[in-house]
PDB file of N, CA and C in Angstrom:
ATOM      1  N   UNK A   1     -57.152  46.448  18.501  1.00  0.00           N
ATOM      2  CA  UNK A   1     -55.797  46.042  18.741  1.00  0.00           C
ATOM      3  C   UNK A   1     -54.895  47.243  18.537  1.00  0.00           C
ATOM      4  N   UNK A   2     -54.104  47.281  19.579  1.00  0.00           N
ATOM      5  CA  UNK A   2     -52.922  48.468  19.494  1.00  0.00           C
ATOM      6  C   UNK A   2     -51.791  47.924  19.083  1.00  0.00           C
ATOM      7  N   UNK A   3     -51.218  48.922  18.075  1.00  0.00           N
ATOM      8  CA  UNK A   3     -49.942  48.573  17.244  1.00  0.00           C
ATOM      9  C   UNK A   3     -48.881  48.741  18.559  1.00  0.00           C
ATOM     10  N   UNK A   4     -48.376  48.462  18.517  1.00  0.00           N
ATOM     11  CA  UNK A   4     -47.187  48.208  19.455  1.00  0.00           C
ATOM     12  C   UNK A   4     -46.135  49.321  19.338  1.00  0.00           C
ATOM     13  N   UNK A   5     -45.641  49.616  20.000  1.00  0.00           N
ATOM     14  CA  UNK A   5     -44.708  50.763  20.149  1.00  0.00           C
ATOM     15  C   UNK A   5     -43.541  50.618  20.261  1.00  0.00           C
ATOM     16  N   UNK A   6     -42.285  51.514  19.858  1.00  0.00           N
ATOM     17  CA  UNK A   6     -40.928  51.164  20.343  1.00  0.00           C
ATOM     18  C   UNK A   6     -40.304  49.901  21.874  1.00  0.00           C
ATOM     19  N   UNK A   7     -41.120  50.507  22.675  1.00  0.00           N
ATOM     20  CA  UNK A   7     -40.612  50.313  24.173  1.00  0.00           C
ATOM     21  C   UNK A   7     -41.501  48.597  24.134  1.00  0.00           C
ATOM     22  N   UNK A   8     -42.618  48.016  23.905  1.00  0.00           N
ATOM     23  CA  UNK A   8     -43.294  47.128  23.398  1.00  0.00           C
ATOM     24  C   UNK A   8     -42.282  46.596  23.053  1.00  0.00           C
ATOM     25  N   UNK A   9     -42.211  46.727  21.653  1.00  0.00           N
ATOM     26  CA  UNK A   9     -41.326  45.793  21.245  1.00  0.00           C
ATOM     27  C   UNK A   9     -39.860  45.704  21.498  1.00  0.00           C
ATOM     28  N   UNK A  10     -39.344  46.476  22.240  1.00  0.00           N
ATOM     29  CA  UNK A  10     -37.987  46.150  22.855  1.00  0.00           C
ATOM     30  C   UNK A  10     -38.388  45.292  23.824  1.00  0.00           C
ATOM     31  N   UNK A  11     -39.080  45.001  24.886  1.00  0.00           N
ATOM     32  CA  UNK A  11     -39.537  44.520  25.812  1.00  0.00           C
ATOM     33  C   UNK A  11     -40.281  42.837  25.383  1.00  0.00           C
ATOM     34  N   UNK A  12     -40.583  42.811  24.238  1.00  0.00           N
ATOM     35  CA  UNK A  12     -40.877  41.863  23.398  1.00  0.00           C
ATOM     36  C   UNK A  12     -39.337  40.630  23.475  1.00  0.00           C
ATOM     37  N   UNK A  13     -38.835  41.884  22.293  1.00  0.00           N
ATOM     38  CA  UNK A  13     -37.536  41.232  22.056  1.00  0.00           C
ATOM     39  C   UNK A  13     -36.472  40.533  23.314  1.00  0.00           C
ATOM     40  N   UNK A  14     -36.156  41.455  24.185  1.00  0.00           N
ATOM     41  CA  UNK A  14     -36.016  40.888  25.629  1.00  0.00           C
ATOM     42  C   UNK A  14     -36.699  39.443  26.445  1.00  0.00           C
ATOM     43  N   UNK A  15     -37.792  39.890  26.417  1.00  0.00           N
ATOM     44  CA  UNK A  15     -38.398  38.555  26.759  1.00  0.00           C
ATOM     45  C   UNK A  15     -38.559  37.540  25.589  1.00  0.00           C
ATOM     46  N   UNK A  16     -38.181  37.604  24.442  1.00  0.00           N
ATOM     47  CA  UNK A  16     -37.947  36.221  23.417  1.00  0.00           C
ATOM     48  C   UNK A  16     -36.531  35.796  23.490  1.00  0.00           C
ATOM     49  N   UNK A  17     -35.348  36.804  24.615  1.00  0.00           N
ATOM     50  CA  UNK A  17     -34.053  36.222  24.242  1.00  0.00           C
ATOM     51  C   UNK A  17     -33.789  35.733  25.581  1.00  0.00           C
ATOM     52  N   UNK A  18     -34.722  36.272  26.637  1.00  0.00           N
ATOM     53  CA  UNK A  18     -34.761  35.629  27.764  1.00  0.00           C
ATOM     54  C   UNK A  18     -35.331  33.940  27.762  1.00  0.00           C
ATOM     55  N   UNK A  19     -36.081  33.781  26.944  1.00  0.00           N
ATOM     56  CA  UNK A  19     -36.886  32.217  27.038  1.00  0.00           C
ATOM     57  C   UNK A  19     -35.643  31.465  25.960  1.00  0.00           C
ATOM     58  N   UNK A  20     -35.123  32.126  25.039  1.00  0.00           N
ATOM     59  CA  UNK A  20     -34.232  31.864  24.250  1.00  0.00           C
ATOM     60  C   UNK A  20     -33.450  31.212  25.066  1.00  0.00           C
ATOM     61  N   UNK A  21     -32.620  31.647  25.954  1.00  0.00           N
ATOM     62  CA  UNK A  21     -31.746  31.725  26.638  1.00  0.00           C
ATOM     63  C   UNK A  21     -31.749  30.524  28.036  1.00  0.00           C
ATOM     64  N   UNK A  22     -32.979  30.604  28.552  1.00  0.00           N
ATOM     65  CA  UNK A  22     -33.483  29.399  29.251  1.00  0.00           C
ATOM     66  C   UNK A  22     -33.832  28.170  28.514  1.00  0.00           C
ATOM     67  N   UNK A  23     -34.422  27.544  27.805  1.00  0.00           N
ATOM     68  CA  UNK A  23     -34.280  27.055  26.442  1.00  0.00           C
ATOM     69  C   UNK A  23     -32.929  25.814  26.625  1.00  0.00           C
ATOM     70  N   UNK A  24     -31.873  27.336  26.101  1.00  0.00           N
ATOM     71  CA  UNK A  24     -30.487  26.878  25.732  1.00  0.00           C
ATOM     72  C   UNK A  24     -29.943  26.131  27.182  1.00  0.00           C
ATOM     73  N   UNK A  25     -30.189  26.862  27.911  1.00  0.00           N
ATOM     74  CA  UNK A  25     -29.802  26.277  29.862  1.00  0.00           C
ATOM     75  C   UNK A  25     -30.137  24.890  29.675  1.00  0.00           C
ATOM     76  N   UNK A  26     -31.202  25.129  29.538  1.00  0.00           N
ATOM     77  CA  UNK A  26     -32.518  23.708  29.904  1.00  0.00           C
ATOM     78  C   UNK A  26     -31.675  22.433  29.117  1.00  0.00           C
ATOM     79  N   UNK A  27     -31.497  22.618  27.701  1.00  0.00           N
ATOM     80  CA  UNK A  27     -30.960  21.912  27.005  1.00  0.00           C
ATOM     81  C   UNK A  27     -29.640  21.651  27.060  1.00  0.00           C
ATOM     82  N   UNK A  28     -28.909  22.566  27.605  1.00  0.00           N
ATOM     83  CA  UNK A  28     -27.593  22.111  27.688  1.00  0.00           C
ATOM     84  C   UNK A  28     -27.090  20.855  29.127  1.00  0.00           C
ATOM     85  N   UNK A  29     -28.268  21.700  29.894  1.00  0.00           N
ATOM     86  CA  UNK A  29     -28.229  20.783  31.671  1.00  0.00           C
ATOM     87  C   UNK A  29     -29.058  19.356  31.341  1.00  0.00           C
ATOM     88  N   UNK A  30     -29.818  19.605  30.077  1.00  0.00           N
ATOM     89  CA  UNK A  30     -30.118  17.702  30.270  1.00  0.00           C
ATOM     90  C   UNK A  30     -29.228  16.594  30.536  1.00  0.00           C
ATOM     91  N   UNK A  31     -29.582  15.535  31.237  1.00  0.00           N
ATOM     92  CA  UNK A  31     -28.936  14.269  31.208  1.00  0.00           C
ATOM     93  C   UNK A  31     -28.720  13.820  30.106  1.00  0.00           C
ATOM     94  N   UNK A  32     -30.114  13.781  29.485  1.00  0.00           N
ATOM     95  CA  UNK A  32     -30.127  12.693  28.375  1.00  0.00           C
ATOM     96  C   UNK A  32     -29.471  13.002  27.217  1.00  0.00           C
ATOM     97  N   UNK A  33     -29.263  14.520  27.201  1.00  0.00           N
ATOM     98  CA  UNK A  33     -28.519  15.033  25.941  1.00  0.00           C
ATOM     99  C   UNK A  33     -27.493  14.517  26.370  1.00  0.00           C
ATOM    100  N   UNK A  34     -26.682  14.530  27.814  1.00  0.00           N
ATOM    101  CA  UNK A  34     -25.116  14.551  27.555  1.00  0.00           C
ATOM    102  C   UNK A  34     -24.966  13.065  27.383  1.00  0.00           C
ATOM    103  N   UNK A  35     -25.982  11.963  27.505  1.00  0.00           N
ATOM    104  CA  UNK A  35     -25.556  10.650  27.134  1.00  0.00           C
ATOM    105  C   UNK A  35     -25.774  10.218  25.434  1.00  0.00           C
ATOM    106  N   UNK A  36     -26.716  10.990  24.947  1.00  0.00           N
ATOM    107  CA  UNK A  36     -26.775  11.195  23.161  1.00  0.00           C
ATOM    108  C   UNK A  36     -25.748  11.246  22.566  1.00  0.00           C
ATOM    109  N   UNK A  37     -25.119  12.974  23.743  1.00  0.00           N
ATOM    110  CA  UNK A  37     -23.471  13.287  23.223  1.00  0.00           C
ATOM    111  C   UNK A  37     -22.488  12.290  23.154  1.00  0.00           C
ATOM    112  N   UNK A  38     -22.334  11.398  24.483  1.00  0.00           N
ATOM    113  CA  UNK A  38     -21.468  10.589  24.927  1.00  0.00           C
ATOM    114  C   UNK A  38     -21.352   9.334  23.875  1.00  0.00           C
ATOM    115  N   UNK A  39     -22.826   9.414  23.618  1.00  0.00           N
ATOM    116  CA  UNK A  39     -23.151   8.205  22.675  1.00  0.00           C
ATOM    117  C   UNK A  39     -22.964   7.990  21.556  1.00  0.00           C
ATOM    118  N   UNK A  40     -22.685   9.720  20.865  1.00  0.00           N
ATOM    119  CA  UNK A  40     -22.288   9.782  19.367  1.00  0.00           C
ATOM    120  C   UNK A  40     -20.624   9.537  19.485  1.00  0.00           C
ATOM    121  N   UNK A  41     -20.042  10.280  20.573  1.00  0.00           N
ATOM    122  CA  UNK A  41     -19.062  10.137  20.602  1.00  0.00           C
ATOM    123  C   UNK A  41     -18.022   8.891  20.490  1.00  0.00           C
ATOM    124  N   UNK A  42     -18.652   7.848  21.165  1.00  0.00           N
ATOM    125  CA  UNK A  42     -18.150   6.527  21.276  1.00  0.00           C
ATOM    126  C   UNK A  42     -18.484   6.181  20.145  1.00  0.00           C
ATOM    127  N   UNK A  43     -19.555   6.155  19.348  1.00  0.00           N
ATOM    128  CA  UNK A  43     -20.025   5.597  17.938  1.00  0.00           C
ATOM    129  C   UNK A  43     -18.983   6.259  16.808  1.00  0.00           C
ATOM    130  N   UNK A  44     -18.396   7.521  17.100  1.00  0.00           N
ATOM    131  CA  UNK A  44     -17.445   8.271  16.210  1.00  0.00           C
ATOM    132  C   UNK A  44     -16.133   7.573  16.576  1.00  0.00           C
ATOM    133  N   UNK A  45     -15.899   7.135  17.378  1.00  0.00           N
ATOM    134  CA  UNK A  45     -14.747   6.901  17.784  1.00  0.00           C
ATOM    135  C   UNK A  45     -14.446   5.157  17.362  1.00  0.00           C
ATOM    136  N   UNK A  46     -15.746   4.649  17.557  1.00  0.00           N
ATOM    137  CA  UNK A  46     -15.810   2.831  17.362  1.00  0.00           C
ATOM    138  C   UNK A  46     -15.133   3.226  15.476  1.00  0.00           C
ATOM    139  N   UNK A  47     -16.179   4.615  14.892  1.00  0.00           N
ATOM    140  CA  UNK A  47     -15.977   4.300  13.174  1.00  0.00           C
ATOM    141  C   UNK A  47     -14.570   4.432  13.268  1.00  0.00           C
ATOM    142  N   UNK A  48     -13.887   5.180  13.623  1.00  0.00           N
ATOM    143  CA  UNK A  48     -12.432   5.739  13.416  1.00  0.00           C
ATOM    144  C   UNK A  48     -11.528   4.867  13.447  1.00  0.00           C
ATOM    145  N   UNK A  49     -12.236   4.025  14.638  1.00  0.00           N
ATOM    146  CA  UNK A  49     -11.140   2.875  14.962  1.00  0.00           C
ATOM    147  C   UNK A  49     -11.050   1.553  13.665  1.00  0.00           C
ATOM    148  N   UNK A  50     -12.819   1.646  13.621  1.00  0.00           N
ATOM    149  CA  UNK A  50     -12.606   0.559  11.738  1.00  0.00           C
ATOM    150  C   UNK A  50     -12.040   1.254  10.647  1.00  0.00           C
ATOM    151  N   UNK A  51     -11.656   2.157  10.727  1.00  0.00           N
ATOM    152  CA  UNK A  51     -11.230   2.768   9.482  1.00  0.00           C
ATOM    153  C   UNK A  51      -9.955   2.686   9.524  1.00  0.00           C
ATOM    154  N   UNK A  52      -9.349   3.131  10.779  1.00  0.00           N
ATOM    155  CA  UNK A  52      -7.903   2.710  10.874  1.00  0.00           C
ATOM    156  C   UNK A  52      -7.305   1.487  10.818  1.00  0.00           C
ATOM    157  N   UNK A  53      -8.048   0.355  11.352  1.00  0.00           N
ATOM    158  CA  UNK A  53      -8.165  -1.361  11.203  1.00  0.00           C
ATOM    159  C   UNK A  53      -8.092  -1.358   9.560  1.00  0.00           C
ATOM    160  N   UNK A  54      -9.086  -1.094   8.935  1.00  0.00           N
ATOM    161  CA  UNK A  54      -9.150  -1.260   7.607  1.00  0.00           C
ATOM    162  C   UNK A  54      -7.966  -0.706   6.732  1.00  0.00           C
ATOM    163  N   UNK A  55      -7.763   0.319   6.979  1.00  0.00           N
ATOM    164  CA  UNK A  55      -6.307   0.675   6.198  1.00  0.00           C
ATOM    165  C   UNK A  55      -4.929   0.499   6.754  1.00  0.00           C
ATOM    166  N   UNK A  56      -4.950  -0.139   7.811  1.00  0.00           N
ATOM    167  CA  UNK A  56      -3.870  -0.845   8.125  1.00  0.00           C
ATOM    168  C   UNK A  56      -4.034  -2.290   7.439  1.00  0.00           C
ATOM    169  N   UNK A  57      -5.125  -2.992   7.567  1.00  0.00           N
ATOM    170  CA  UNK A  57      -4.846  -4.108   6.363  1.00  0.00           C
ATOM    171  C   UNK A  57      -4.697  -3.831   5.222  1.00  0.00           C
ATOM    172  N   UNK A  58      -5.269  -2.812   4.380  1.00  0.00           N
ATOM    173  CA  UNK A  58      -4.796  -2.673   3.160  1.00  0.00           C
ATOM    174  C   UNK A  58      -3.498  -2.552   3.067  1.00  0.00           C
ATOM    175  N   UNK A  59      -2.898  -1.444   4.120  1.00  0.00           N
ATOM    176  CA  UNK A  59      -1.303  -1.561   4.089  1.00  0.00           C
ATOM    177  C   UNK A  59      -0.807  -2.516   4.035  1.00  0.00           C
ATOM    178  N   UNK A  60      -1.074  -3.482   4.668  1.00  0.00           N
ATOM    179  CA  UNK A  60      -0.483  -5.190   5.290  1.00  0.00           C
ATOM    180  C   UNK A  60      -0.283  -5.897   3.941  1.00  0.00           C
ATOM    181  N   UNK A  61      -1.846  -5.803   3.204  1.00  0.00           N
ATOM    182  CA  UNK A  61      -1.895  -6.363   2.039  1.00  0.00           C
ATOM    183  C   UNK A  61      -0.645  -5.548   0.700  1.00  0.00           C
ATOM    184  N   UNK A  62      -1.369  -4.640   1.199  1.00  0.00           N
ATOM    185  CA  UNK A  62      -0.149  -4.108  -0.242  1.00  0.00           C
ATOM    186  C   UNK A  62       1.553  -4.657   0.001  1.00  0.00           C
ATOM    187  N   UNK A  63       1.755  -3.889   1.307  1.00  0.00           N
ATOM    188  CA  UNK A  63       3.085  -4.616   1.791  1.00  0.00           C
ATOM    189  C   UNK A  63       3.425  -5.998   1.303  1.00  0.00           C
ATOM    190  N   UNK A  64       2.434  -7.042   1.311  1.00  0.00           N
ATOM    191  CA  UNK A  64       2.703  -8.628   1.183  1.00  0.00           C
ATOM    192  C   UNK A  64       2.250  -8.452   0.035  1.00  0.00           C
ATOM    193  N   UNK A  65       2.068  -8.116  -0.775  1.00  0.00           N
ATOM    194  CA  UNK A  65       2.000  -7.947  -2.057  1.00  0.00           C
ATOM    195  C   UNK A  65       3.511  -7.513  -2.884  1.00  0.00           C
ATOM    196  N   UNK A  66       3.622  -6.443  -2.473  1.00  0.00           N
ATOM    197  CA  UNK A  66       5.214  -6.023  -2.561  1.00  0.00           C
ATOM    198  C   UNK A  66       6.070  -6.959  -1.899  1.00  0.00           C
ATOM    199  N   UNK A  67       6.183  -7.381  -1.262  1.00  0.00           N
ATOM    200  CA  UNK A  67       7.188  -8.670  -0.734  1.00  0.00           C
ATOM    201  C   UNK A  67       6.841  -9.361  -1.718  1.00  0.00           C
ATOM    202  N   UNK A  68       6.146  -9.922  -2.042  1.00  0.00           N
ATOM    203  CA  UNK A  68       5.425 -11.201  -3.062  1.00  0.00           C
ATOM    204  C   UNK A  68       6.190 -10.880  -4.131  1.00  0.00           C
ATOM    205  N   UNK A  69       6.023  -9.921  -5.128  1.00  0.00           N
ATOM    206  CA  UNK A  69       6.471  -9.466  -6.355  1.00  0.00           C
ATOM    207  C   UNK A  69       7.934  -9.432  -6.472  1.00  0.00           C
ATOM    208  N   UNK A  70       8.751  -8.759  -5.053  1.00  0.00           N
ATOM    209  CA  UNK A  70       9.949  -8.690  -4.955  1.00  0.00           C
ATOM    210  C   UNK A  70      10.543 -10.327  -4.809  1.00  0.00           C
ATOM    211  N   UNK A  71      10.025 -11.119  -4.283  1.00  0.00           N
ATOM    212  CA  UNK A  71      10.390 -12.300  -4.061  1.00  0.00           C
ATOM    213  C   UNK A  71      10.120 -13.213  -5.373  1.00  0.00           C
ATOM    214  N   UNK A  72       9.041 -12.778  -6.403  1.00  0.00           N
ATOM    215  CA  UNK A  72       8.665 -13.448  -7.529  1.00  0.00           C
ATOM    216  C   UNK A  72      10.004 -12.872  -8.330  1.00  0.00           C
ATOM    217  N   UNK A  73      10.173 -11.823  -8.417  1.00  0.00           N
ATOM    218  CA  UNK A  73      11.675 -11.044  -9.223  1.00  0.00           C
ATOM    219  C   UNK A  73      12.478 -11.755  -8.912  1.00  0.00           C
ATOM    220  N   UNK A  74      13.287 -11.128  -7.626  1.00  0.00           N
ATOM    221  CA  UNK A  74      14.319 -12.002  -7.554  1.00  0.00           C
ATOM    222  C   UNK A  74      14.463 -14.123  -7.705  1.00  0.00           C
ATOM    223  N   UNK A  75      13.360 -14.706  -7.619  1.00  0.00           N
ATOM    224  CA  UNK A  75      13.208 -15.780  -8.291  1.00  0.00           C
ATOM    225  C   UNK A  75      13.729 -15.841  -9.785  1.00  0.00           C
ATOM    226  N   UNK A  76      13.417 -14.733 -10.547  1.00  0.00           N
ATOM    227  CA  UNK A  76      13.124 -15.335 -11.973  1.00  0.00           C
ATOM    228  C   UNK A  76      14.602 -14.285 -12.160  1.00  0.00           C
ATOM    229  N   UNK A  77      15.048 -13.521 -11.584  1.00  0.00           N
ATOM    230  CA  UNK A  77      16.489 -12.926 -11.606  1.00  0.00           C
ATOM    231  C   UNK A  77      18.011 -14.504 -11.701  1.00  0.00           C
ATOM    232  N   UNK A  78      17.301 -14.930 -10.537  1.00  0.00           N
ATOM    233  CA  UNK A  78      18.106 -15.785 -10.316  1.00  0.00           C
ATOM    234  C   UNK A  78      18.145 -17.171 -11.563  1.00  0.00           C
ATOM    235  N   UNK A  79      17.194 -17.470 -11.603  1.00  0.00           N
ATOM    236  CA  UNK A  79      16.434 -18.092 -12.917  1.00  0.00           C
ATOM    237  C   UNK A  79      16.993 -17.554 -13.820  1.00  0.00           C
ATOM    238  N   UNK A  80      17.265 -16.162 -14.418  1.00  0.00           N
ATOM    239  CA  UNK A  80      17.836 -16.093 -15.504  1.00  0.00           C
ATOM    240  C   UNK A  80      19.611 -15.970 -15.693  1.00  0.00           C
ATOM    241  N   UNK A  81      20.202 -15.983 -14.565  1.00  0.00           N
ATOM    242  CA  UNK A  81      21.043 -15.678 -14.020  1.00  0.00           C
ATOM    243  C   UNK A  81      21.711 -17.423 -14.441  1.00  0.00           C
ATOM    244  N   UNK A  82      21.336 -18.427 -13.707  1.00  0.00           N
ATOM    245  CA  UNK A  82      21.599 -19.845 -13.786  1.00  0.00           C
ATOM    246  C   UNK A  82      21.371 -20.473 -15.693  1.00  0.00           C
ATOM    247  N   UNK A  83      20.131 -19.529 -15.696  1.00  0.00           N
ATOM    248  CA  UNK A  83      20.127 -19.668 -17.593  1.00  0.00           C
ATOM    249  C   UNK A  83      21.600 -19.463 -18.122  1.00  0.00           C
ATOM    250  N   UNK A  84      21.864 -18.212 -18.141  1.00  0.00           N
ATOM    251  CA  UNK A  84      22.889 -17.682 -18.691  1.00  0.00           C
ATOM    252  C   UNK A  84      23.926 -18.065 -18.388  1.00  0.00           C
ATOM    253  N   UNK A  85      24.308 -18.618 -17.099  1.00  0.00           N
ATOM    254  CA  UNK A  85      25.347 -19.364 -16.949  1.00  0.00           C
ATOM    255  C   UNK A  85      25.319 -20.851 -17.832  1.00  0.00           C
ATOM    256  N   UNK A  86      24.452 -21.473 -17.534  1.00  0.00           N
ATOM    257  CA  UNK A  86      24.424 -22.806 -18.576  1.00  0.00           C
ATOM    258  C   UNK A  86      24.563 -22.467 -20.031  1.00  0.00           C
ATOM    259  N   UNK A  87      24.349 -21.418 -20.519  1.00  0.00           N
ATOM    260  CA  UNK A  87      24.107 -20.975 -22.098  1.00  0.00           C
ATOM    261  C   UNK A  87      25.784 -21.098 -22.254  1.00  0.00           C
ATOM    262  N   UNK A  88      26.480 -20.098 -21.070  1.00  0.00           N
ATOM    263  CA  UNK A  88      27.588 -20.124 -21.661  1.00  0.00           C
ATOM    264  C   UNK A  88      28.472 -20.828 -21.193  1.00  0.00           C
ATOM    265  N   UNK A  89      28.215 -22.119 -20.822  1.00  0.00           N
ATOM    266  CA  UNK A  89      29.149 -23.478 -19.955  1.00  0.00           C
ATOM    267  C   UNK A  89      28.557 -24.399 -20.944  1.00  0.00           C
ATOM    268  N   UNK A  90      27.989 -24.076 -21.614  1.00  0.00           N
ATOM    269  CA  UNK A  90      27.594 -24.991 -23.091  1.00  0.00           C
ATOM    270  C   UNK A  90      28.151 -24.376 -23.802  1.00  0.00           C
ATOM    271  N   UNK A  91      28.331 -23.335 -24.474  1.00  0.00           N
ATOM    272  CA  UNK A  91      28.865 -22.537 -25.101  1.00  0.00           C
ATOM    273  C   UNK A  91      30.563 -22.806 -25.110  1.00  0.00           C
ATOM    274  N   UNK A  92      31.074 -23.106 -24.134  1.00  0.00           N
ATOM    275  CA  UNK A  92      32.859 -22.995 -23.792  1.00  0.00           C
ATOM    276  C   UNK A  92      32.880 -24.525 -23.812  1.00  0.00           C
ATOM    277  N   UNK A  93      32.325 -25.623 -23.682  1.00  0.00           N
ATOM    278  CA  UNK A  93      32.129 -26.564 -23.402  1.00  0.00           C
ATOM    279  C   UNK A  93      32.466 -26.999 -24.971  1.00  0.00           C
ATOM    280  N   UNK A  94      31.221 -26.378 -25.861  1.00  0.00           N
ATOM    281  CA  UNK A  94      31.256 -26.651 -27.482  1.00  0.00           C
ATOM    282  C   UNK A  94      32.786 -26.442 -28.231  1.00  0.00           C
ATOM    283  N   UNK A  95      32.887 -24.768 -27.554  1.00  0.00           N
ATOM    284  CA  UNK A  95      33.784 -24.313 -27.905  1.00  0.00           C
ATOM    285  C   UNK A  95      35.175 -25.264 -27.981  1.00  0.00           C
ATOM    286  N   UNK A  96      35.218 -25.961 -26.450  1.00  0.00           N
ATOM    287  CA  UNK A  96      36.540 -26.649 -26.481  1.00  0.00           C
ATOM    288  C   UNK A  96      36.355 -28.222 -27.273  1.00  0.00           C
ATOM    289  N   UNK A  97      35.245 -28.468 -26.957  1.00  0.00           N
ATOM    290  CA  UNK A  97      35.604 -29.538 -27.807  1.00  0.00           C
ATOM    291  C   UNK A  97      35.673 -29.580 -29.254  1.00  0.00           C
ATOM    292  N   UNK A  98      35.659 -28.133 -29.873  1.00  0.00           N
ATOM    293  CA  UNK A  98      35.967 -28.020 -31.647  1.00  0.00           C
ATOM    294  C   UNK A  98      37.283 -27.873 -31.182  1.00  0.00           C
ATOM    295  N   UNK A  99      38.048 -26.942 -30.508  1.00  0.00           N
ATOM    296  CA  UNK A  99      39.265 -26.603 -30.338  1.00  0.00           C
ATOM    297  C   UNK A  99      40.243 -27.970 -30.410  1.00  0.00           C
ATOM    298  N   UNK A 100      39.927 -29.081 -29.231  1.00  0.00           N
ATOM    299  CA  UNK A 100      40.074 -30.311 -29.383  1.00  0.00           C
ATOM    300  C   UNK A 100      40.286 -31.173 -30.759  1.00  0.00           C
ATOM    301  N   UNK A 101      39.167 -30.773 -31.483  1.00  0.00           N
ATOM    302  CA  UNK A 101      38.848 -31.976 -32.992  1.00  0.00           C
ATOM    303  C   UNK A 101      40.227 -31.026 -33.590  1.00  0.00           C
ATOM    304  N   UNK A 102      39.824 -29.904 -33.655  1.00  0.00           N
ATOM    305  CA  UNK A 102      40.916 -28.680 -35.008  1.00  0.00           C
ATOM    306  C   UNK A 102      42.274 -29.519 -34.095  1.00  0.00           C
ATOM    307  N   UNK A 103      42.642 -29.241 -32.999  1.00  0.00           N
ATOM    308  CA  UNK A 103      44.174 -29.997 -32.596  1.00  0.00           C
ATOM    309  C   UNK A 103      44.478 -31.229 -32.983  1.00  0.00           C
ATOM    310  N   UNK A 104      43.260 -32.403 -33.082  1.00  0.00           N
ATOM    311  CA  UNK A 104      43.405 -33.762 -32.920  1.00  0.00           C
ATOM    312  C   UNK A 104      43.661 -33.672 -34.373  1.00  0.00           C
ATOM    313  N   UNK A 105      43.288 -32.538 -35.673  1.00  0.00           N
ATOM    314  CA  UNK A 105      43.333 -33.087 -36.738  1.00  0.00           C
ATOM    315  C   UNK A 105      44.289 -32.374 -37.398  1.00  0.00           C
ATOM    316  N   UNK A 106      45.154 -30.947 -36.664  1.00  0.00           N
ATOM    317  CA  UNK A 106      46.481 -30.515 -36.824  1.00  0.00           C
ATOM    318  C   UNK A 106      47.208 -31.639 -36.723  1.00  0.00           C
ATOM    319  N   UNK A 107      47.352 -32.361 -35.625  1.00  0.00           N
ATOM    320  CA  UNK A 107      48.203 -33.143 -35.037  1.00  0.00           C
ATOM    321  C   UNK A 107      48.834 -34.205 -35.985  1.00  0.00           C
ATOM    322  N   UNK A 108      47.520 -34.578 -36.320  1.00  0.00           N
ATOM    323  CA  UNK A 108      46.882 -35.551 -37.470  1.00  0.00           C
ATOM    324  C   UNK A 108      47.938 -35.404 -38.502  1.00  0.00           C
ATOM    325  N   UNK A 109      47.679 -34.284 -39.465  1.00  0.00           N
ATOM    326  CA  UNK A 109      47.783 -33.961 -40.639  1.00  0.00           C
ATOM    327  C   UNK A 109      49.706 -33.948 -40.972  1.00  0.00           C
ATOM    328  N   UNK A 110      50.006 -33.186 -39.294  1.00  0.00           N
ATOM    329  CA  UNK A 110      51.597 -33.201 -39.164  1.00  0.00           C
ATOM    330  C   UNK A 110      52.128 -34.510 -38.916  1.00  0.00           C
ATOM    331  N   UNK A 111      51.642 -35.193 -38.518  1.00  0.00           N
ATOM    332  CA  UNK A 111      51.867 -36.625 -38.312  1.00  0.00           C
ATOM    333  C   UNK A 111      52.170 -37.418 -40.273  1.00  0.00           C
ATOM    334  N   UNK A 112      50.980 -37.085 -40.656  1.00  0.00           N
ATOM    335  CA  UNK A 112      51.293 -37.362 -41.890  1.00  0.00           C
ATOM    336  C   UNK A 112      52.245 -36.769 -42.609  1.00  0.00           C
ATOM    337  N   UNK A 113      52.328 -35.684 -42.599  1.00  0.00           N
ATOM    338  CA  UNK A 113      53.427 -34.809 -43.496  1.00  0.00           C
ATOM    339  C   UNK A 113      54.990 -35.652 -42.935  1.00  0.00           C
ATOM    340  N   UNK A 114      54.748 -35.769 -42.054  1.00  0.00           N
ATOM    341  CA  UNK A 114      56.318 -36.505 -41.326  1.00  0.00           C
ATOM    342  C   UNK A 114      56.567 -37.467 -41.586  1.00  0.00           C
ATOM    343  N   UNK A 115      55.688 -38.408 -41.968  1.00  0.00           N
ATOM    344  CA  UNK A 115      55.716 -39.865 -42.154  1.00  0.00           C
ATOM    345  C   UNK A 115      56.110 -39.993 -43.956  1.00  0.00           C
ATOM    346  N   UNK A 116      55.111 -39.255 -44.519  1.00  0.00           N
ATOM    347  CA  UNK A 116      55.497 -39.132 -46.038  1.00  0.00           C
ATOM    348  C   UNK A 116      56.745 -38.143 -46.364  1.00  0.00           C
ATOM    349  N   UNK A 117      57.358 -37.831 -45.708  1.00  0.00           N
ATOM    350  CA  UNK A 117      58.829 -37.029 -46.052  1.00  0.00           C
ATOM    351  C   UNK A 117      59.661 -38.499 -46.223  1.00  0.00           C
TER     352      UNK A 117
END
């Protein structure tokens, strides 16, 4: 066996980038590859589309979630709001009717002082 020589193996190398190269042709001109391609493609595109579906409901959900909470607030806003009004329409309510008794028993008392003069 003869060791191979410069010009050999350039001629080597050439013809491994030539089959290289046909190879790559061969494979790129298949049919069946470009329907594999076509095929991942649509399969990439079907995921993208559930993923976007999916986090648009989460949005949806969170959204109606946040409506929910805002609508549970302002419930119990209002709720405390109607509290506090009754607290203090009981409150003025009490108020006047001591105001009332203290007059009815000023009234009272001058009534007497007038009568015993």
């Amino acid at each position: 066996m003869r060791t191979p020589n410069l010009a050999d193996r350039l001629s080597m190398a050439n013809a491994a980038k030539k089959a290289q190269l046909e190879r790559a042709k061969h494979m790129a001109e298949d049919p069946e590859r470009a329907q594999r391609l076509k095929a991942r493609d649509e399969i990439g595109a079907a995921r993208n589309r559930r993923i976007t579906e999916r986090e648009a409901a989460r949005r949806a959900a969170r959204e109606q979630e946040a409506a929910e909470l805002a609508a549970r607030q302002a419930a119990e806003a209002v709720a405390r709001e109607a509290e506090r009004k009754a607290r203090e329409e009981a409150q003025a309510r009490r108020s006047a009717e001591r105001e009332a008794m203290l007059a009815a028993r000023r009234a009272g008392r001058k009534k007497k002082k007038r009568t015993a003069r």
